[in-house]
PDB file of N, CA and C in Angstrom:
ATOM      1  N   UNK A   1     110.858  65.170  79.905  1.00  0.00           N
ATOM      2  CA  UNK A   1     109.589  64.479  79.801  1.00  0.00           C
ATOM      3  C   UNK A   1     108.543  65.456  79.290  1.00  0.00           C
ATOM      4  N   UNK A   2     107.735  64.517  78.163  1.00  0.00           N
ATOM      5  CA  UNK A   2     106.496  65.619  77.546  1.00  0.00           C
ATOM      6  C   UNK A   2     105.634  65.063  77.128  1.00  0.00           C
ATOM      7  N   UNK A   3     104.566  65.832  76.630  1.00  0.00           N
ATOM      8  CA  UNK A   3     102.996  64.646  76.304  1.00  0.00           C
ATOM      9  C   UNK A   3     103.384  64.641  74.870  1.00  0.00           C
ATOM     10  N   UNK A   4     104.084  65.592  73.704  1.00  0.00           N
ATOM     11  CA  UNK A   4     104.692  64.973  72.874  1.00  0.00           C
ATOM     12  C   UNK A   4     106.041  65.357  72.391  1.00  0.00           C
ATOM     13  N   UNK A   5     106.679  64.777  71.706  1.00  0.00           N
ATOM     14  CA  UNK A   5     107.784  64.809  71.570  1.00  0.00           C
ATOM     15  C   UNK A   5     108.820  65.419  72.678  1.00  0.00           C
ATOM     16  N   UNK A   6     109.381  64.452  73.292  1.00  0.00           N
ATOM     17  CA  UNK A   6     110.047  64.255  74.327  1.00  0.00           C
ATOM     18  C   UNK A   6     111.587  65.743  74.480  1.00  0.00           C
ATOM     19  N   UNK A   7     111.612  66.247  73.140  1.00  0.00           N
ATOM     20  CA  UNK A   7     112.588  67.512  73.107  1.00  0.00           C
ATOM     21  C   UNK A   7     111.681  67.753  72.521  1.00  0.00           C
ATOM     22  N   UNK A   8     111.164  67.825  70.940  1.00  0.00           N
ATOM     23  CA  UNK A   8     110.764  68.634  70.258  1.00  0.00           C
ATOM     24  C   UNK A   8     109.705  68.343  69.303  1.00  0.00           C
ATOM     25  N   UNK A   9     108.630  69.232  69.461  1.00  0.00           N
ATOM     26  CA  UNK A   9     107.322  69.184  69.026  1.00  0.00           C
ATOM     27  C   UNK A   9     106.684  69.841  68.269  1.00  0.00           C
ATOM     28  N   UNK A  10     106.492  69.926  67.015  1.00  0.00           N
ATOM     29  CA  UNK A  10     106.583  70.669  65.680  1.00  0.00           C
ATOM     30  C   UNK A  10     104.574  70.749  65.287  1.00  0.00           C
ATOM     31  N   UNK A  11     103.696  71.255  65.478  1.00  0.00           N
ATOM     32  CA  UNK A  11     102.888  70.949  64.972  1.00  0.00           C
ATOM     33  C   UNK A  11     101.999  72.402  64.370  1.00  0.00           C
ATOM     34  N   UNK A  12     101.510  71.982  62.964  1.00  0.00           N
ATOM     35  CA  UNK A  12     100.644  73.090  62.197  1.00  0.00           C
ATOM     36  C   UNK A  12     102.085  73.945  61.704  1.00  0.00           C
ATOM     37  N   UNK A  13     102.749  73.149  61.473  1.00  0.00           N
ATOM     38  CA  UNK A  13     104.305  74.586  61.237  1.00  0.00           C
ATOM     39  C   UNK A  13     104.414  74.458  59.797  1.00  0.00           C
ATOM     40  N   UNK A  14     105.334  75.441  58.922  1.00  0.00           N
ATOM     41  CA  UNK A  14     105.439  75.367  57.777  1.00  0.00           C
ATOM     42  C   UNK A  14     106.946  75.870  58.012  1.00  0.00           C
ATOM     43  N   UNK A  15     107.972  75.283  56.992  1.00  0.00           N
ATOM     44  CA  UNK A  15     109.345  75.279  56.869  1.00  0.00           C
ATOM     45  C   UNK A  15     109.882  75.448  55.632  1.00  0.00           C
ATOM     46  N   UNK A  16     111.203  76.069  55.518  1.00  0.00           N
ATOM     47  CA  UNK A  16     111.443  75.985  53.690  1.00  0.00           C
ATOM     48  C   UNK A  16     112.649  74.669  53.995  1.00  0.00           C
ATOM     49  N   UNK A  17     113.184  74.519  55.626  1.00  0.00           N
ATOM     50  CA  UNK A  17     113.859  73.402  55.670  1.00  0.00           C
ATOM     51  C   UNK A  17     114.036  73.279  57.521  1.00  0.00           C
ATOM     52  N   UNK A  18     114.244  71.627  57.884  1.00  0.00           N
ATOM     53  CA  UNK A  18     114.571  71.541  59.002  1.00  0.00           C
ATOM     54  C   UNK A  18     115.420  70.312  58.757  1.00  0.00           C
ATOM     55  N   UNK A  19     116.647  70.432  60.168  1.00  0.00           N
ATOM     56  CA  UNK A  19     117.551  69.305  60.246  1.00  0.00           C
ATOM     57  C   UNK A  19     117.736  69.086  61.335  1.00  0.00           C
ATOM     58  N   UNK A  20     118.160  67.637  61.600  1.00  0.00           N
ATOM     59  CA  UNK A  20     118.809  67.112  63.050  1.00  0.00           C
ATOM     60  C   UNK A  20     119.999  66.749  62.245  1.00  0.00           C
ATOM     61  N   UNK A  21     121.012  67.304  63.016  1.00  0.00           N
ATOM     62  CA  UNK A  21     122.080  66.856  62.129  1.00  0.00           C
ATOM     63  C   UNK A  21     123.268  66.617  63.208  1.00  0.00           C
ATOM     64  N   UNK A  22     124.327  65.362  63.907  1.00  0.00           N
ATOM     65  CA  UNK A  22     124.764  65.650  64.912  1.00  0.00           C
ATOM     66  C   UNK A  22     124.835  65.805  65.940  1.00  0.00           C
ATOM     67  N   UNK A  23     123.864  65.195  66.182  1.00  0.00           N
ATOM     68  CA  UNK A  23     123.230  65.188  67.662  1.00  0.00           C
ATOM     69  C   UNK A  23     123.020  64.248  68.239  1.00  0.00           C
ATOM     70  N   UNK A  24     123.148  64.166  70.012  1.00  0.00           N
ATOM     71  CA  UNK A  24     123.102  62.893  70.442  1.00  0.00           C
ATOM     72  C   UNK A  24     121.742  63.485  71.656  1.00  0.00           C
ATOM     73  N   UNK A  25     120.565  62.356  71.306  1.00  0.00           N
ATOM     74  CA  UNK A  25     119.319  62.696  72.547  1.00  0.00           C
ATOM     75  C   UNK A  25     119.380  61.122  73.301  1.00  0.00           C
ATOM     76  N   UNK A  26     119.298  61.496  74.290  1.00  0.00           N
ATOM     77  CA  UNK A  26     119.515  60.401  75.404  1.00  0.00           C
ATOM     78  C   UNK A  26     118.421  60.679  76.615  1.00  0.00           C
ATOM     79  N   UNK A  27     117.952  59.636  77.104  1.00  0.00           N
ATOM     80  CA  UNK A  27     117.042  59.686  78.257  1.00  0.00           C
ATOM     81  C   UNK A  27     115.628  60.606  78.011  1.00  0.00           C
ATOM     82  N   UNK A  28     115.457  60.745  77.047  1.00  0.00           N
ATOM     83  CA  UNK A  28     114.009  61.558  76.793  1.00  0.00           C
ATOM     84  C   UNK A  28     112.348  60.966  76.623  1.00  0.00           C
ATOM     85  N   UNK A  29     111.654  61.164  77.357  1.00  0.00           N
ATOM     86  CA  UNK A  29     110.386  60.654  77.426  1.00  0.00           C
ATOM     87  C   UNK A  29     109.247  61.334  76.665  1.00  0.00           C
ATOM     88  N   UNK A  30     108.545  60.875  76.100  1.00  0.00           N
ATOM     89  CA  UNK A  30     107.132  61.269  76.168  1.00  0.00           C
ATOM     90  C   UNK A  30     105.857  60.436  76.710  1.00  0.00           C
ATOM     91  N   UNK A  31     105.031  61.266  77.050  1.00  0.00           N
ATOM     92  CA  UNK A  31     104.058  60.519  77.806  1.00  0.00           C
ATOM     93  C   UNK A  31     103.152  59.904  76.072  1.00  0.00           C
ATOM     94  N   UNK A  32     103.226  60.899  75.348  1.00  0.00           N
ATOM     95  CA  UNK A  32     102.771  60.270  74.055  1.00  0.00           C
ATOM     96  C   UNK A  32     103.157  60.026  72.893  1.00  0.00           C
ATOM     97  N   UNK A  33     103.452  60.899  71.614  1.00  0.00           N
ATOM     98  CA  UNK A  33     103.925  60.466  70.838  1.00  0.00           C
ATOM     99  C   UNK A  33     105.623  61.113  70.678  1.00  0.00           C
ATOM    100  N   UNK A  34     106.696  60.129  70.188  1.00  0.00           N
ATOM    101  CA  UNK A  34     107.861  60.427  70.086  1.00  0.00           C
ATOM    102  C   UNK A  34     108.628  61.125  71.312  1.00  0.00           C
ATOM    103  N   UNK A  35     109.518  60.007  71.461  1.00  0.00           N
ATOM    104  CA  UNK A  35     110.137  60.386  72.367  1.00  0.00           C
ATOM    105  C   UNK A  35     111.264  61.692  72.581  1.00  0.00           C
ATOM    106  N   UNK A  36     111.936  61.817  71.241  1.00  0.00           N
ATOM    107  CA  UNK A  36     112.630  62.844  70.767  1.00  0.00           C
ATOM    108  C   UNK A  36     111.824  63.692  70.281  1.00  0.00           C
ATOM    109  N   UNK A  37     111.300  63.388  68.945  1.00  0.00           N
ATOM    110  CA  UNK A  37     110.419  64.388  67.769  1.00  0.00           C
ATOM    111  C   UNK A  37     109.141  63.778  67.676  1.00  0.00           C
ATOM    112  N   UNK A  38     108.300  65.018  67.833  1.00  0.00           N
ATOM    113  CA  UNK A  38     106.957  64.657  66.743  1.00  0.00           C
ATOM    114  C   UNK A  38     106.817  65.823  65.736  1.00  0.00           C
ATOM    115  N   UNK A  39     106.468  65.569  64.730  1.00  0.00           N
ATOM    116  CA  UNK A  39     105.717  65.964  63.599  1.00  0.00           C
ATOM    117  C   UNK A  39     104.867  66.229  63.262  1.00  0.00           C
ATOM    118  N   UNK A  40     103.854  66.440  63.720  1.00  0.00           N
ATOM    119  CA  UNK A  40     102.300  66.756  62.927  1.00  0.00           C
ATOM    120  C   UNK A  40     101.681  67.979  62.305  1.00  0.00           C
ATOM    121  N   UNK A  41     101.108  67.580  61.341  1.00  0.00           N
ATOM    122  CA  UNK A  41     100.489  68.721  60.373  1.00  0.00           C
ATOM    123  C   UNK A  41     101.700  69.548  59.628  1.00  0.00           C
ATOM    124  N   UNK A  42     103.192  69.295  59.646  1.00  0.00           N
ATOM    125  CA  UNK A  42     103.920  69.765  59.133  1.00  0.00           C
ATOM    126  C   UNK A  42     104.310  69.804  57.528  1.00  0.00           C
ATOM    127  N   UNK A  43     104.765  71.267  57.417  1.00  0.00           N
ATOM    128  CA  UNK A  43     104.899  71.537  55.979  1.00  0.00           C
ATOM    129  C   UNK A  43     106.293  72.019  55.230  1.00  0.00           C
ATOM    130  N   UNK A  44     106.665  71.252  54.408  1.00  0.00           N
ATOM    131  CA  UNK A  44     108.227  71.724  54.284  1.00  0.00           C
ATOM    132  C   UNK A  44     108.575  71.510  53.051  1.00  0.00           C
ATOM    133  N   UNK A  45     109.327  72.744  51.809  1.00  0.00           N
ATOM    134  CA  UNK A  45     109.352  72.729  50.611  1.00  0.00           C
ATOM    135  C   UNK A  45     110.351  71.830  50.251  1.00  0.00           C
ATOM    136  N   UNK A  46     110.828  71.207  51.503  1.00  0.00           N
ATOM    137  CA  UNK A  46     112.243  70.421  51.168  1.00  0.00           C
ATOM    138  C   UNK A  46     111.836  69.235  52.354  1.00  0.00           C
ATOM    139  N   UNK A  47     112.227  67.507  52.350  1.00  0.00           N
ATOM    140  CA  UNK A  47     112.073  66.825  53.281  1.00  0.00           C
ATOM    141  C   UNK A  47     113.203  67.181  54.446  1.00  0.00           C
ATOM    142  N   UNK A  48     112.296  66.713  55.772  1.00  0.00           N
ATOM    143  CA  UNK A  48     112.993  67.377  56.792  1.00  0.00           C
ATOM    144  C   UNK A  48     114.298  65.989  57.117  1.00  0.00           C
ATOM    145  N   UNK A  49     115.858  66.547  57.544  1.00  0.00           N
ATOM    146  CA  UNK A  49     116.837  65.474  57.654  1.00  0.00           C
ATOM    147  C   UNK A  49     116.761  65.582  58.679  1.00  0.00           C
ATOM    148  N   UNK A  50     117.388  63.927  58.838  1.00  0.00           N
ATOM    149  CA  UNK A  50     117.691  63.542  60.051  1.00  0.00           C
ATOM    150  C   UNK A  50     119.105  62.588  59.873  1.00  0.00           C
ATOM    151  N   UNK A  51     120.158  63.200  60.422  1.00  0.00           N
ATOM    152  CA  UNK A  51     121.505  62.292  59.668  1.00  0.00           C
ATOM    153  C   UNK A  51     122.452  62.275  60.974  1.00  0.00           C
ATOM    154  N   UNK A  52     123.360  61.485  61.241  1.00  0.00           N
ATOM    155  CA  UNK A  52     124.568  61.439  61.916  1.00  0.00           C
ATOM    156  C   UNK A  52     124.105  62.022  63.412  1.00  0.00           C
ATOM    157  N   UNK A  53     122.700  61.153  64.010  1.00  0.00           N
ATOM    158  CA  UNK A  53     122.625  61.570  65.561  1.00  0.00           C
ATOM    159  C   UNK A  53     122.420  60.199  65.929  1.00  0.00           C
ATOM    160  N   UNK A  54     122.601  60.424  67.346  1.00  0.00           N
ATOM    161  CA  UNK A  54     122.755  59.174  67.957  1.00  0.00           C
ATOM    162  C   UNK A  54     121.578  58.788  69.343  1.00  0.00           C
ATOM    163  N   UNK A  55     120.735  58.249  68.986  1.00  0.00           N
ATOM    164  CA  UNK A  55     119.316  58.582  69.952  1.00  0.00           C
ATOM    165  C   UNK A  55     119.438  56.954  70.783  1.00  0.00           C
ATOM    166  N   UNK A  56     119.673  57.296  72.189  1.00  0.00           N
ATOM    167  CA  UNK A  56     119.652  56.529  73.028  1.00  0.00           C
ATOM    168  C   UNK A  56     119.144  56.625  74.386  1.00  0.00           C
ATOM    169  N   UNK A  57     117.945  55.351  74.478  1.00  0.00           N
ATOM    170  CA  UNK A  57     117.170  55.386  75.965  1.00  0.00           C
ATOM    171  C   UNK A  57     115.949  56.068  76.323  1.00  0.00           C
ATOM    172  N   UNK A  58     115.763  56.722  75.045  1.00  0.00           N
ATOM    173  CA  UNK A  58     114.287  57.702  74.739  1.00  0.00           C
ATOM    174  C   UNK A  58     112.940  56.633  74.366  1.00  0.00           C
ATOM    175  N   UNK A  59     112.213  57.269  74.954  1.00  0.00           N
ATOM    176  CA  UNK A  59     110.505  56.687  74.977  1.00  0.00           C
ATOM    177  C   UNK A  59     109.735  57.137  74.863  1.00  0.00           C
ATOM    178  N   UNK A  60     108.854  56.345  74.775  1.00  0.00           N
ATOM    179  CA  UNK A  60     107.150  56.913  74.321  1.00  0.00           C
ATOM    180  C   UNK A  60     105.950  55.896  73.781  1.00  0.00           C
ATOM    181  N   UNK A  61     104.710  56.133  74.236  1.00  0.00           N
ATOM    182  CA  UNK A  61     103.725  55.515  73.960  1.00  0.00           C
ATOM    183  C   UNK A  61     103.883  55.375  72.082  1.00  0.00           C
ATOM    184  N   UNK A  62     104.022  56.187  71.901  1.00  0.00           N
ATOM    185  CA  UNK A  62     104.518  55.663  69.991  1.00  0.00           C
ATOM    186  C   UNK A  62     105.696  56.364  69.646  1.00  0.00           C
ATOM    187  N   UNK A  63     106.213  55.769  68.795  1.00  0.00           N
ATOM    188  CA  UNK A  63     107.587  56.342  68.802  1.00  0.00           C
ATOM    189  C   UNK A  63     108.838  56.465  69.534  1.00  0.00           C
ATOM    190  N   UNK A  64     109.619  55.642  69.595  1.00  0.00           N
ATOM    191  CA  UNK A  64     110.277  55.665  70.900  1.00  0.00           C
ATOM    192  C   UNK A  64     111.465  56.657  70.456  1.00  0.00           C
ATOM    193  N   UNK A  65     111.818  57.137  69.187  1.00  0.00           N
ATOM    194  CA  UNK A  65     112.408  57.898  68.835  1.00  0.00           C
ATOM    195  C   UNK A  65     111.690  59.057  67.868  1.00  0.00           C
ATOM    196  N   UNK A  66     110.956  58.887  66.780  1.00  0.00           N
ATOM    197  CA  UNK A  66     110.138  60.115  66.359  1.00  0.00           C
ATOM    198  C   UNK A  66     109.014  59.700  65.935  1.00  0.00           C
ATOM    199  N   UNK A  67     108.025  60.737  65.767  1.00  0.00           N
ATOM    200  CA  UNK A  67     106.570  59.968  65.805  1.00  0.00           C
ATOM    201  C   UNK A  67     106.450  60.811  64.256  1.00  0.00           C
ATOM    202  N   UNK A  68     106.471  60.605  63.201  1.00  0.00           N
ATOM    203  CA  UNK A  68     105.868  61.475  62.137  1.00  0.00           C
ATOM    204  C   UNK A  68     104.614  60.974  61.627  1.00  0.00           C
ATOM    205  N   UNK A  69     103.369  61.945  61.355  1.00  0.00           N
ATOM    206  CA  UNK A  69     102.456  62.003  60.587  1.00  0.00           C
ATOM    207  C   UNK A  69     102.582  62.143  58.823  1.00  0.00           C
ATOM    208  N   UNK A  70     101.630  61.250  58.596  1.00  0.00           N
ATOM    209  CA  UNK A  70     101.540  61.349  56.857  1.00  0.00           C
ATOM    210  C   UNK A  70     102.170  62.639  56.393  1.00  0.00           C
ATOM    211  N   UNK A  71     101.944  63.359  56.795  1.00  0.00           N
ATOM    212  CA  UNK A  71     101.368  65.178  56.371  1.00  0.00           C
ATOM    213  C   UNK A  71     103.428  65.058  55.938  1.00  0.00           C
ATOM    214  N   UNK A  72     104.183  64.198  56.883  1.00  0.00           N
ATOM    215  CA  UNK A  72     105.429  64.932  57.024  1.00  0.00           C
ATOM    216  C   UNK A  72     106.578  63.720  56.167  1.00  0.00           C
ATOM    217  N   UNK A  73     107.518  64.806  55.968  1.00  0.00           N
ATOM    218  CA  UNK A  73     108.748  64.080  54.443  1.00  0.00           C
ATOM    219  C   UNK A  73     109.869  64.190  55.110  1.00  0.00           C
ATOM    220  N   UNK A  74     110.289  62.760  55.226  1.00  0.00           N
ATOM    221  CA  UNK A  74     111.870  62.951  56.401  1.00  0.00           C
ATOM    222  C   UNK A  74     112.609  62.327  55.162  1.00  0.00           C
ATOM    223  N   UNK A  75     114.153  62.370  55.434  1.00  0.00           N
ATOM    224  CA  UNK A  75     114.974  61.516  54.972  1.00  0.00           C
ATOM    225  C   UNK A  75     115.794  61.312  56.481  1.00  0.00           C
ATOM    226  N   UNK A  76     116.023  59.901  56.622  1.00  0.00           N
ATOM    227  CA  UNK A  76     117.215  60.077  57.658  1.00  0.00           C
ATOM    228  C   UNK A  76     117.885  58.638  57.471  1.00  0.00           C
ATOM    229  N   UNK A  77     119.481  59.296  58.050  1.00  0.00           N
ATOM    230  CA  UNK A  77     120.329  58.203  57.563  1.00  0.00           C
ATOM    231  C   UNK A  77     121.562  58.639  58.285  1.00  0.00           C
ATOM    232  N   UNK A  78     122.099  57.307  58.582  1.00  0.00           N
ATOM    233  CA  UNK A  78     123.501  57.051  59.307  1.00  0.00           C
ATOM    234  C   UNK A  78     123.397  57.492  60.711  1.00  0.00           C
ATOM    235  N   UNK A  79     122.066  57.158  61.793  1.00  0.00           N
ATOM    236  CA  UNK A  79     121.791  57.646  63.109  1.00  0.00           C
ATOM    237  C   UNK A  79     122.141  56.238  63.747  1.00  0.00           C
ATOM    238  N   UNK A  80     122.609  56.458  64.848  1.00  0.00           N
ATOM    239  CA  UNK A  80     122.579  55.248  65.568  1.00  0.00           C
ATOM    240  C   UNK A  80     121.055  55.102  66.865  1.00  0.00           C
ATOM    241  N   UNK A  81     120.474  54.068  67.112  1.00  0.00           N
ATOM    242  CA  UNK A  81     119.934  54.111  67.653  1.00  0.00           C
ATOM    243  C   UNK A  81     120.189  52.520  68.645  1.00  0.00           C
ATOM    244  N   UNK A  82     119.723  53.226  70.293  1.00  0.00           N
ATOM    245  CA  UNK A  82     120.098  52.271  71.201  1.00  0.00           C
ATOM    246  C   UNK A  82     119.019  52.217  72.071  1.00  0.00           C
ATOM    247  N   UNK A  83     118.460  51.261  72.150  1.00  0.00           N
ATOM    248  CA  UNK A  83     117.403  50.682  73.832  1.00  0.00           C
ATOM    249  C   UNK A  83     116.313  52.092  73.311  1.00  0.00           C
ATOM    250  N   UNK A  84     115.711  52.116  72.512  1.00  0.00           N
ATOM    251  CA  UNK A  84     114.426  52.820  72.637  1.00  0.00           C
ATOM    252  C   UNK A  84     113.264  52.736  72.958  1.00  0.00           C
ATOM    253  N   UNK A  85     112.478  52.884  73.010  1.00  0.00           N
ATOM    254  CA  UNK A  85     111.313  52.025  73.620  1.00  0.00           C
ATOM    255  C   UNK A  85     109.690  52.748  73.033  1.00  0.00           C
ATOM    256  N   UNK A  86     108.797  52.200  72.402  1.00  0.00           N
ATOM    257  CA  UNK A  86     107.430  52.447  72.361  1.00  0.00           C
ATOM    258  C   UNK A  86     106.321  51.569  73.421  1.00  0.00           C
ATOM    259  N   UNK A  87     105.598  51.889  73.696  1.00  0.00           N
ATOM    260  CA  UNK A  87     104.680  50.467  74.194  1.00  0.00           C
ATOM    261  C   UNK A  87     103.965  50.556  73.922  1.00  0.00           C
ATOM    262  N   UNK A  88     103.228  51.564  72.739  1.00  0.00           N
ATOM    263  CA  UNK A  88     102.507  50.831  71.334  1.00  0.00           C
ATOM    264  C   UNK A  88     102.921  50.387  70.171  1.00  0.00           C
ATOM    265  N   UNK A  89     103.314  51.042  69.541  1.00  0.00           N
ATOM    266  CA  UNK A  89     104.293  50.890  68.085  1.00  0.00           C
ATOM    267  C   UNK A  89     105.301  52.219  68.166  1.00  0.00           C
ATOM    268  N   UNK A  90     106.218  51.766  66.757  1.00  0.00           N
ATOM    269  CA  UNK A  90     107.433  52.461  66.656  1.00  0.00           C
ATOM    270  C   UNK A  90     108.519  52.776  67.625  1.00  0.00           C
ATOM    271  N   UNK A  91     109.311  51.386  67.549  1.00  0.00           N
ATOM    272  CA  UNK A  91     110.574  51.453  68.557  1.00  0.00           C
ATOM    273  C   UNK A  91     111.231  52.812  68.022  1.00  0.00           C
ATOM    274  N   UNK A  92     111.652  52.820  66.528  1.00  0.00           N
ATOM    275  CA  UNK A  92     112.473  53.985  66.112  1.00  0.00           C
ATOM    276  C   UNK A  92     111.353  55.175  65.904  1.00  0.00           C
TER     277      UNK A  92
END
């Protein structure tokens, strides 16, 4: 449990690359944004992946799985997602 991103919370950072790749997050809270990941103010010469994880039962006031800001460039694909939850916006 966290006020953001429920594992992991990235903010004002600069990257030449980041990945979730393979991974399974389960039961993770935030009290605010993204329950797994947030993003903000992030900078990256390459979009950050997100491929082949499996995010189940994670929450958060936004984002019930990742909260990204404008600022940030994802690609993600082939994740499974189960029972997530926002109770403002963004189930995923």
């Amino acid at each position: 449990s966290s006020g953001m991103g429920g594992c992991i919370a990235l903010a004002t950072a600069q990257f030449s690359s980041f990945s979730l790749l393979g991974n399974t997050f389960r039961n993770n809270k935030a009290a605010g944004n993204g329950g797994v990941l947030s993003l903000s103010s992030t900078i990256s010469s390459s979009p950050f992946t997100i491929k082949d994880n499996i995010f189940s039962n994670n929450s958060a006031q936004a984002g019930g799985v990742y909260f990204l800001d404008q600022s940030s460039s994802v690609v993600a694909y082939n994740n499974t997602y189960e029972n997530n939850t926002a109770t403002s916006t963004g189930k995923q």
